[in-house]
C-alpha atoms as a PDB file:
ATOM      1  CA  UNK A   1       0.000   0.000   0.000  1.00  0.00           C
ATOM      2  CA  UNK A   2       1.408   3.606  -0.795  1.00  0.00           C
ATOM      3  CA  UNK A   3       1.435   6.086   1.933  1.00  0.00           C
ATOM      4  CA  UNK A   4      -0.696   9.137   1.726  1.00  0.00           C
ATOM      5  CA  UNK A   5      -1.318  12.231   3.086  1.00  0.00           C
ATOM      6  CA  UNK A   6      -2.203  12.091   6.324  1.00  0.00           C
ATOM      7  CA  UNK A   7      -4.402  15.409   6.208  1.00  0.00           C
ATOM      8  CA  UNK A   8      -6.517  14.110   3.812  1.00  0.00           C
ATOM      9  CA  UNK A   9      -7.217  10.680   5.201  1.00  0.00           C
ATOM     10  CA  UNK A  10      -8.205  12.066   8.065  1.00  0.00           C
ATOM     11  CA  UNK A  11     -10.595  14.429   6.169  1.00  0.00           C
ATOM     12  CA  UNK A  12     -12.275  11.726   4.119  1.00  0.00           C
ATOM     13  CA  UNK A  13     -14.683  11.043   6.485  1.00  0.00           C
ATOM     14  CA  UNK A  14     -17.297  13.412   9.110  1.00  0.00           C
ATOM     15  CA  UNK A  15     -16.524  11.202  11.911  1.00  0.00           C
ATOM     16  CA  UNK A  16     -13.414   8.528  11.809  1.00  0.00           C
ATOM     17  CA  UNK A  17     -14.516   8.913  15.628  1.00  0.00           C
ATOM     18  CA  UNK A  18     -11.551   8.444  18.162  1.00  0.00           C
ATOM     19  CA  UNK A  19      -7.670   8.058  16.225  1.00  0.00           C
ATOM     20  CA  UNK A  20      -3.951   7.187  16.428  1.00  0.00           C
ATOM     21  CA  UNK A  21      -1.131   8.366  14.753  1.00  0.00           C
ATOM     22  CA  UNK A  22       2.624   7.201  15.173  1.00  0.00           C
ATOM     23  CA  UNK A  23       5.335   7.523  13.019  1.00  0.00           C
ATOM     24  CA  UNK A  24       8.560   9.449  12.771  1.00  0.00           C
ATOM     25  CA  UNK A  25       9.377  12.988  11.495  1.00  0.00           C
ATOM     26  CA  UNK A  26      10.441  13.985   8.104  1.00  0.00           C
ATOM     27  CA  UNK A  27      14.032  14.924   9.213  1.00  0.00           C
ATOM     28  CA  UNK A  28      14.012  11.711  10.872  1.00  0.00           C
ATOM     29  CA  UNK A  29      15.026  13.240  14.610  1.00  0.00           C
ATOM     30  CA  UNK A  30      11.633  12.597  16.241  1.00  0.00           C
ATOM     31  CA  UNK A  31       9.318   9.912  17.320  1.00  0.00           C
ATOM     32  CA  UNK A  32       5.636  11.491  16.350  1.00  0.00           C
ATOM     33  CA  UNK A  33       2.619  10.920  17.882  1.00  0.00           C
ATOM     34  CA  UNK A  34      -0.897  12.142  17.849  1.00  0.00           C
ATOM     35  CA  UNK A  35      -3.954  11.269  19.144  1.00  0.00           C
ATOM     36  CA  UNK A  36      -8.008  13.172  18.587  1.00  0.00           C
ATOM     37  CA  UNK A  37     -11.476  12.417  19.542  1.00  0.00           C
ATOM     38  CA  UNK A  38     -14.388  13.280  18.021  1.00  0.00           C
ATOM     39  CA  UNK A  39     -17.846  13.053  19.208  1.00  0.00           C
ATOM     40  CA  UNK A  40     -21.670  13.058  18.383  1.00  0.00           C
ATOM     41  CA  UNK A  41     -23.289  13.360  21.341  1.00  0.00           C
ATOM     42  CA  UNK A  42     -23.628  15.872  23.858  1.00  0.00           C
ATOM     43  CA  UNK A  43     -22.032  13.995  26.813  1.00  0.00           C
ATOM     44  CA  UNK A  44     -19.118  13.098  24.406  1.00  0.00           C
ATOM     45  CA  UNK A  45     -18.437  16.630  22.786  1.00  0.00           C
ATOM     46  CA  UNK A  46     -18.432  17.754  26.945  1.00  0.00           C
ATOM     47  CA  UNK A  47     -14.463  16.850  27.193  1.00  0.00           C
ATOM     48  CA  UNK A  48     -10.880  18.305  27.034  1.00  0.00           C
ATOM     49  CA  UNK A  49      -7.530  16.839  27.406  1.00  0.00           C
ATOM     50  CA  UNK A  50      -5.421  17.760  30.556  1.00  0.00           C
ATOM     51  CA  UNK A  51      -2.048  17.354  30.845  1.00  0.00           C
ATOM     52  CA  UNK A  52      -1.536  14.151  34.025  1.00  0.00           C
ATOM     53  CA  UNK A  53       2.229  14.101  34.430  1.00  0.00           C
ATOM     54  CA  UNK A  54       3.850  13.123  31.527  1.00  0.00           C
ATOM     55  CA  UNK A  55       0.755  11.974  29.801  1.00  0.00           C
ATOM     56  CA  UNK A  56      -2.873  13.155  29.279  1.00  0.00           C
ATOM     57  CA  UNK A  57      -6.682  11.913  30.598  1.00  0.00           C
ATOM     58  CA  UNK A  58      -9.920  13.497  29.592  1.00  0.00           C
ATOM     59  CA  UNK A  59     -12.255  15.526  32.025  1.00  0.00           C
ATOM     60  CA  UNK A  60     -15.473  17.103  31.580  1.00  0.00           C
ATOM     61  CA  UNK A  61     -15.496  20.671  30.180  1.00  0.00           C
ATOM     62  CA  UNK A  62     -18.564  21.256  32.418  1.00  0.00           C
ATOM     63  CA  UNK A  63     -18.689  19.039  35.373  1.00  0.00           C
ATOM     64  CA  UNK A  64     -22.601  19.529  35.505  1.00  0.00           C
ATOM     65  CA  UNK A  65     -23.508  18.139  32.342  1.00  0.00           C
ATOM     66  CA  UNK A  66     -21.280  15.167  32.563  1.00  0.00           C
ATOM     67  CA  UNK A  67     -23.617  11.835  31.991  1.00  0.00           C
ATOM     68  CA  UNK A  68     -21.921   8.453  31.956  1.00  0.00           C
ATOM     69  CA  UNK A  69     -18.327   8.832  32.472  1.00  0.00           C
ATOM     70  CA  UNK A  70     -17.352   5.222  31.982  1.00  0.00           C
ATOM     71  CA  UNK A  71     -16.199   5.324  28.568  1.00  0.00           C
ATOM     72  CA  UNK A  72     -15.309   8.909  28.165  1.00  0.00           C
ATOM     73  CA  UNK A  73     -12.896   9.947  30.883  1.00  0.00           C
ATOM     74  CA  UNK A  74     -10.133   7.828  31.409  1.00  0.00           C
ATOM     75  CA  UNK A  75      -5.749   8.522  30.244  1.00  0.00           C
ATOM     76  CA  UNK A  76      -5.249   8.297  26.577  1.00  0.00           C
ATOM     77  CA  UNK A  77      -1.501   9.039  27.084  1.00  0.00           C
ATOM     78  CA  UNK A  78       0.848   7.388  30.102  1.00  0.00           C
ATOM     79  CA  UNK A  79       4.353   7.015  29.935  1.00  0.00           C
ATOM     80  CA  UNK A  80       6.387   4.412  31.486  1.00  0.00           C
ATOM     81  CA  UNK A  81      10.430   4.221  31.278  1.00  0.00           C
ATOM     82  CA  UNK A  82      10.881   4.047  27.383  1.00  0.00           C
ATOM     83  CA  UNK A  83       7.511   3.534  26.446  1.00  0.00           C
ATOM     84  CA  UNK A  84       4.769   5.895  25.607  1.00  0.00           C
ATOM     85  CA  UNK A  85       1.161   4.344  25.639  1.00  0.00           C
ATOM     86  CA  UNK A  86      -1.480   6.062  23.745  1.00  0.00           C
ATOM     87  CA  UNK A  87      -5.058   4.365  23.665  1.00  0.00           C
ATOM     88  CA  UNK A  88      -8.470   4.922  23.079  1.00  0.00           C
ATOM     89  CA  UNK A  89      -9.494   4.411  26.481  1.00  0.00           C
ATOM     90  CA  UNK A  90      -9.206   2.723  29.845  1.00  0.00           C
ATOM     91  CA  UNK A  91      -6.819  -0.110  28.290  1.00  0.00           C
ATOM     92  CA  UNK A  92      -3.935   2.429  28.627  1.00  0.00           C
ATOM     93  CA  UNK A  93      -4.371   1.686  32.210  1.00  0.00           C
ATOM     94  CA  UNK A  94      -3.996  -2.035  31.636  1.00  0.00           C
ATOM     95  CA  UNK A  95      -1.278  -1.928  29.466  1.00  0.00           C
ATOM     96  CA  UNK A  96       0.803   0.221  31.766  1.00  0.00           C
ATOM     97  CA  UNK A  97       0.363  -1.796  34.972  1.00  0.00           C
ATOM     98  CA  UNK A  98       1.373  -5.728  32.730  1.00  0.00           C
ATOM     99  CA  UNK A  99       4.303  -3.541  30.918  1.00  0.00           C
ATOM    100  CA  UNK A 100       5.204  -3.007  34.502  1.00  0.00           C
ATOM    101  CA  UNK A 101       4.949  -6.767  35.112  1.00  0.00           C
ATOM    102  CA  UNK A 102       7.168  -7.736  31.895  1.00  0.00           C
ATOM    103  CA  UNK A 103       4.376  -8.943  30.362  1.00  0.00           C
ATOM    104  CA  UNK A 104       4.250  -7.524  26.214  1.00  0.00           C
ATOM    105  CA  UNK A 105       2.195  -4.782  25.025  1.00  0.00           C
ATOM    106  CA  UNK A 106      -0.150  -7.658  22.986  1.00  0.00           C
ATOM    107  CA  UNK A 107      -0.305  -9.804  25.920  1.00  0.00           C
ATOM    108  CA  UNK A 108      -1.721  -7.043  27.811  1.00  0.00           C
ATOM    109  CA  UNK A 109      -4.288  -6.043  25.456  1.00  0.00           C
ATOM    110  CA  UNK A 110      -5.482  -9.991  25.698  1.00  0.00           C
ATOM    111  CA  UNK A 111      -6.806  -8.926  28.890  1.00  0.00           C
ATOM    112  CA  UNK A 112      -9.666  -6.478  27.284  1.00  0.00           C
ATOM    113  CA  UNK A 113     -12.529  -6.397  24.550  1.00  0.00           C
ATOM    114  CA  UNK A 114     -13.838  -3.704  22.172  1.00  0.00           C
ATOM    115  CA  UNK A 115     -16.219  -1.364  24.214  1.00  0.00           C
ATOM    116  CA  UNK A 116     -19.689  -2.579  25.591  1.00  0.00           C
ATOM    117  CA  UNK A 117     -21.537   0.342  23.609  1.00  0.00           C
ATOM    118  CA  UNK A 118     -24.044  -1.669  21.948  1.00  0.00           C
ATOM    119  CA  UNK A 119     -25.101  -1.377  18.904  1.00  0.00           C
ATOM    120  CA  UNK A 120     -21.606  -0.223  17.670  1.00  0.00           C
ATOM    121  CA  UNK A 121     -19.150  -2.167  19.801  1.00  0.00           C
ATOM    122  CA  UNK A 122     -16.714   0.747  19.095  1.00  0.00           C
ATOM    123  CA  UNK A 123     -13.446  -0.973  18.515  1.00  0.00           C
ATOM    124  CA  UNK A 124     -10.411  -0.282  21.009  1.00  0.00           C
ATOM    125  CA  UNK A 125      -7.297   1.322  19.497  1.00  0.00           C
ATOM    126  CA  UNK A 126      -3.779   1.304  21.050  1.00  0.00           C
ATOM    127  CA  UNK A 127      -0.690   2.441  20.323  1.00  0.00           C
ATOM    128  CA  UNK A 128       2.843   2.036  21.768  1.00  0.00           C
ATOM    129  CA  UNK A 129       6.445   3.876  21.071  1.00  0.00           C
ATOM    130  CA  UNK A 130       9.670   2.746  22.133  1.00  0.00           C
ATOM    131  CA  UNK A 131      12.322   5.008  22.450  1.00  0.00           C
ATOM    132  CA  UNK A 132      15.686   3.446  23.803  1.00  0.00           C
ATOM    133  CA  UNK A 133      18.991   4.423  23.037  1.00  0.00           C
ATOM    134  CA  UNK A 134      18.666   6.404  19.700  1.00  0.00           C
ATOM    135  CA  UNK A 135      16.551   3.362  18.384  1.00  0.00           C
ATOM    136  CA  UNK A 136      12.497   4.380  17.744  1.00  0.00           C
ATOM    137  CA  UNK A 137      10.063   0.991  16.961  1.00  0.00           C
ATOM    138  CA  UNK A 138       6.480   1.353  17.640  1.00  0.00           C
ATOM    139  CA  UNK A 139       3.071  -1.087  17.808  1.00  0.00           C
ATOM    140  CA  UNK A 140      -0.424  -0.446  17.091  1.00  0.00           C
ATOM    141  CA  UNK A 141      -3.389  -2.683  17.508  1.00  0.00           C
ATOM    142  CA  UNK A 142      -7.186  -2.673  17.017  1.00  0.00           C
ATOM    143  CA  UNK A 143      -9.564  -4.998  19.336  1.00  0.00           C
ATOM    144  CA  UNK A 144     -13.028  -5.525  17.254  1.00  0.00           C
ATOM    145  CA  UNK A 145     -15.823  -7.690  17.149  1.00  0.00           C
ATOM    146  CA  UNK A 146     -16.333  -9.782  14.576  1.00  0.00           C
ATOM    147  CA  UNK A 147     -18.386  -7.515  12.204  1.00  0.00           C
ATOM    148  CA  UNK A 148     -20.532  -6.518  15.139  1.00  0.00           C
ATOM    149  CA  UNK A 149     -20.967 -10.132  16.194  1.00  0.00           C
ATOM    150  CA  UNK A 150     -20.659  -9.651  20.007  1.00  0.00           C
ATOM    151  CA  UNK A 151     -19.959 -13.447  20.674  1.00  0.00           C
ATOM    152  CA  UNK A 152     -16.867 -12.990  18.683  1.00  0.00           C
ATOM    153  CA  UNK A 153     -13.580 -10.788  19.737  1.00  0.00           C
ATOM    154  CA  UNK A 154     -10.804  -9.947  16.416  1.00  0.00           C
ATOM    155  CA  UNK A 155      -7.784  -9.449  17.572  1.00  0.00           C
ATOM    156  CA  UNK A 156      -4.860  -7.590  15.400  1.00  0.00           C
ATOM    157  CA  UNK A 157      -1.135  -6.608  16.329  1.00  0.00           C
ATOM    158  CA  UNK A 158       1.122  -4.515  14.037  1.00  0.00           C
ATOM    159  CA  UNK A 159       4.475  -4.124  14.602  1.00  0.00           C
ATOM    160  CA  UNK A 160       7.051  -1.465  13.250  1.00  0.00           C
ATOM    161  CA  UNK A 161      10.606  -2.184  13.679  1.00  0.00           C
ATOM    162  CA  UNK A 162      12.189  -0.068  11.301  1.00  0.00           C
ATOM    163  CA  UNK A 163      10.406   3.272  10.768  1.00  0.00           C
ATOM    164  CA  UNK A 164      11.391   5.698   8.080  1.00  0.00           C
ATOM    165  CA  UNK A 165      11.919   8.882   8.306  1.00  0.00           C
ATOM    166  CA  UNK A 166       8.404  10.965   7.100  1.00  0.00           C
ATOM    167  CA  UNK A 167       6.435   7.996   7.230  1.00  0.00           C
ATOM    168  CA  UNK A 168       3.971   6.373   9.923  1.00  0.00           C
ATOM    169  CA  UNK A 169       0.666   4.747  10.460  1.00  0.00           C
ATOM    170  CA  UNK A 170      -2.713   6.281  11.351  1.00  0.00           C
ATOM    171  CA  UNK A 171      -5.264   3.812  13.083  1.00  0.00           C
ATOM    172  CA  UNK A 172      -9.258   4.975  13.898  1.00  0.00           C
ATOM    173  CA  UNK A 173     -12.569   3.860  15.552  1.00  0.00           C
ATOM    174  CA  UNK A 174     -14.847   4.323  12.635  1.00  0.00           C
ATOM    175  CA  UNK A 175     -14.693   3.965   8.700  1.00  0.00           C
ATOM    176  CA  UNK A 176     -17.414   6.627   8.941  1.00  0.00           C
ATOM    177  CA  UNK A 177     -20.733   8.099  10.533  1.00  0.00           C
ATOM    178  CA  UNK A 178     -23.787   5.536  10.664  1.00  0.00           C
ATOM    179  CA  UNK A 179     -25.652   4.036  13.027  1.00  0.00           C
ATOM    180  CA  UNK A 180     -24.690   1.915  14.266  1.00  0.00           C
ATOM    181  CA  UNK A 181     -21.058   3.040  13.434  1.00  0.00           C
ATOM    182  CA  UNK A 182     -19.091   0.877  11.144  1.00  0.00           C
ATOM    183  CA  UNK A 183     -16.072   0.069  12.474  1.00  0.00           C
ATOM    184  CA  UNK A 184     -12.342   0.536  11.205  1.00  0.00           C
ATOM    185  CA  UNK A 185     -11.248  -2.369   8.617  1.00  0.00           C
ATOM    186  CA  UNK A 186      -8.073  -3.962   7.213  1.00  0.00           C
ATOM    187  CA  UNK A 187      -4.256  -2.502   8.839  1.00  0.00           C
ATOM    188  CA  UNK A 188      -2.840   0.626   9.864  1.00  0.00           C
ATOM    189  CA  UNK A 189      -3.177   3.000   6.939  1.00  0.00           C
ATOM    190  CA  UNK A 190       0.292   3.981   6.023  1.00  0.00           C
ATOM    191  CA  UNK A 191       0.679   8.113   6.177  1.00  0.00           C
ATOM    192  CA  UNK A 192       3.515  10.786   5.401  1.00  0.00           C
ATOM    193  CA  UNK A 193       4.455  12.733   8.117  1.00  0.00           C
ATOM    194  CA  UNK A 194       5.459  16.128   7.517  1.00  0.00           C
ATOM    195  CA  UNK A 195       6.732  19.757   9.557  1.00  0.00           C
ATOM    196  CA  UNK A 196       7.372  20.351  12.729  1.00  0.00           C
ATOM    197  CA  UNK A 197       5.243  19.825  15.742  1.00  0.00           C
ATOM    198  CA  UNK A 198       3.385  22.693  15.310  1.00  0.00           C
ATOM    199  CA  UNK A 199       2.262  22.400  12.034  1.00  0.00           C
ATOM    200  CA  UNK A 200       1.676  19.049  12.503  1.00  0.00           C
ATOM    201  CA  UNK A 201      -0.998  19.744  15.419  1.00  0.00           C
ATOM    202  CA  UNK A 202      -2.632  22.137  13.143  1.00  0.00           C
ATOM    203  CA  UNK A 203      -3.015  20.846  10.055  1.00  0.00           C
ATOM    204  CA  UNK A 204      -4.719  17.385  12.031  1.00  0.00           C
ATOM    205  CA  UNK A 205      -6.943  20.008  13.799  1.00  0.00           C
ATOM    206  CA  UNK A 206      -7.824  21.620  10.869  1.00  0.00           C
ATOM    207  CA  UNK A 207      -8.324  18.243   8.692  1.00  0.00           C
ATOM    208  CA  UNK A 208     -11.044  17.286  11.097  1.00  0.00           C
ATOM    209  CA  UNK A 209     -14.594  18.099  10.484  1.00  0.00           C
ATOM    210  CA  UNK A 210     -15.443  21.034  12.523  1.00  0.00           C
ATOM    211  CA  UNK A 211     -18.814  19.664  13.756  1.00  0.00           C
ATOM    212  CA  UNK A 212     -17.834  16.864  15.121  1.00  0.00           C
ATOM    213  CA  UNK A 213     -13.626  17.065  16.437  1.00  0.00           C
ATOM    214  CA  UNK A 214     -13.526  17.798  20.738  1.00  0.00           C
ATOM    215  CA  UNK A 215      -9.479  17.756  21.409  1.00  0.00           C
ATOM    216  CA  UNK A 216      -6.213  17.058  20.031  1.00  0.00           C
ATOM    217  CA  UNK A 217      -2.876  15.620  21.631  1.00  0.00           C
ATOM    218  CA  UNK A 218       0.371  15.628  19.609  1.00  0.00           C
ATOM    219  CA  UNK A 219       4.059  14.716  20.945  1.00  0.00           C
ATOM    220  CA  UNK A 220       7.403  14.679  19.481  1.00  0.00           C
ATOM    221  CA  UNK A 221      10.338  12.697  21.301  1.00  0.00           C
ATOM    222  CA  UNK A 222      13.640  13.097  20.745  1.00  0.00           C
ATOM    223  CA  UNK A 223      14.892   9.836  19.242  1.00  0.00           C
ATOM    224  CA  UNK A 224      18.573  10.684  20.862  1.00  0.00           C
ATOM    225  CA  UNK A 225      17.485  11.715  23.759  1.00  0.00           C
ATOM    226  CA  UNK A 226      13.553  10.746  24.936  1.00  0.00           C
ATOM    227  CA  UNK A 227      13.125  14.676  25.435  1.00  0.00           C
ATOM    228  CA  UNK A 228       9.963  15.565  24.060  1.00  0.00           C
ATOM    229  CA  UNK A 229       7.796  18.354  23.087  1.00  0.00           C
ATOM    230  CA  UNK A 230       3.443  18.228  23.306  1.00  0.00           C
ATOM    231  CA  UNK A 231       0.430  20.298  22.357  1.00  0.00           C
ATOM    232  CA  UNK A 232      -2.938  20.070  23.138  1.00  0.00           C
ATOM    233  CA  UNK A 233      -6.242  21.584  21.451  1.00  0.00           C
ATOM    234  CA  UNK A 234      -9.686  21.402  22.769  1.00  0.00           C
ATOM    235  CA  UNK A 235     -12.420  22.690  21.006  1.00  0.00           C
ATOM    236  CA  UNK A 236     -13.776  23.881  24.679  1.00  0.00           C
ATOM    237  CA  UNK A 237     -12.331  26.441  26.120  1.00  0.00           C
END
């Protein structure tokens, strides 16, 4: 598969819903990340990101309009030694406390299923970057039903050993809006990464639809060093 622009995949669709981006910067210094969420509802569009010590959670923009919180505030981003963990929800938790254990980033993730949001059984999206010693590999994964069987988990891995420089991988939720919401099919689509951090965050930002995008994380990490730079955008403020 060719890569493509990242901007543009992203703008495709109304509502890829929540999504993951890792890859590595054009100059090839930096370890990129980037994670958004999107939402449709009125309790979901009610969030911002918050910086947690070196990572990120969600909170409620108003407090007094929050509804269920169980699959809307949790920490997208945790970092642990090395590794950065970026999911779509509470999982980051889980894979955080078994990386801790020595178990492996899919062996923690065998611990959890896709969401319990009937009808759409929104799949779970992780992401992990290791950054040791000058040397940058990363993993994604997607836990799905089976084509919105609920009897039946799908389970996917994707490893990336030797990143190139402007290139990466951008995982998400949903192919598109519907109801219930189809979810995302087939591997990590393969993206170019381009600028700095900066123009990174704001040409994602701007790619999504306007309607329905609530906040935006980015991070670069020094492949030489593990120093790293981060932005956040919230549509509340």
């Amino acid at each position: 598969m060719n890569y493509v622009n990242l901007y543009k995949e992203i703008g495709k669709t109304s509502y890829p819903g929540r999504g993951i981006v890792i890859g590595v910067s054009e100059d090839g210094k930096f370890a990129v990340t980037a994670y958004f969420i999107m939402g449709r509802s009125a309790n979901s569009r009610n969030r911002i990101f918050v910086e947690d010590g070196e990572g990120i959670r969600t909170e409620a923009f108003d407090p007094s309009k929050l509804e269920d919180p169980s699959l809307i505030i949790y920490a997208p981003v945790r970092v642990l030694g090395d590794d950065t963990i970026v999911t779509n929800g509470d999982q980051t938790d889980t894979v955080y406390d078994r990386l801790k254990q020595g178990k492996s980033f899919e062996e923690s993730l065998r611990e959890r299923r896709y969401e319990p949001d009937a009808p759409n059984y929104t799949p779970r999206i992780s992401g992990l970057l290791h950054v040791s010693k000058g040397v940058f590999d990363y993993q994604l994964s997607i836990l799905k039903s089976d084509n919105g069987d609920p009897g039946s988990d799908n389970r996917y891995t994707f490893a990336y050993t030797t990143p190139k420089a402007g290139r990466g991988h951008f995982i998400h939720t949903y192919m598109g809006d519907g109801d219930p919401l189809p979810s995302f099919e087939g591997e990590p689509t393969p993206v170019i990464i381009n600028g700095d951090i900066d123009s990174f965050t704001k040409d994602i930002w701007r790619a999504l639809d306007n309607d329905n995008k609530v906040s935006l994380f980015t991070r670069y990490i020094e492949i030489s060093t593990g120093k790293y730079e981060s932005r956040i955008i919230n549509k509340n403020e």
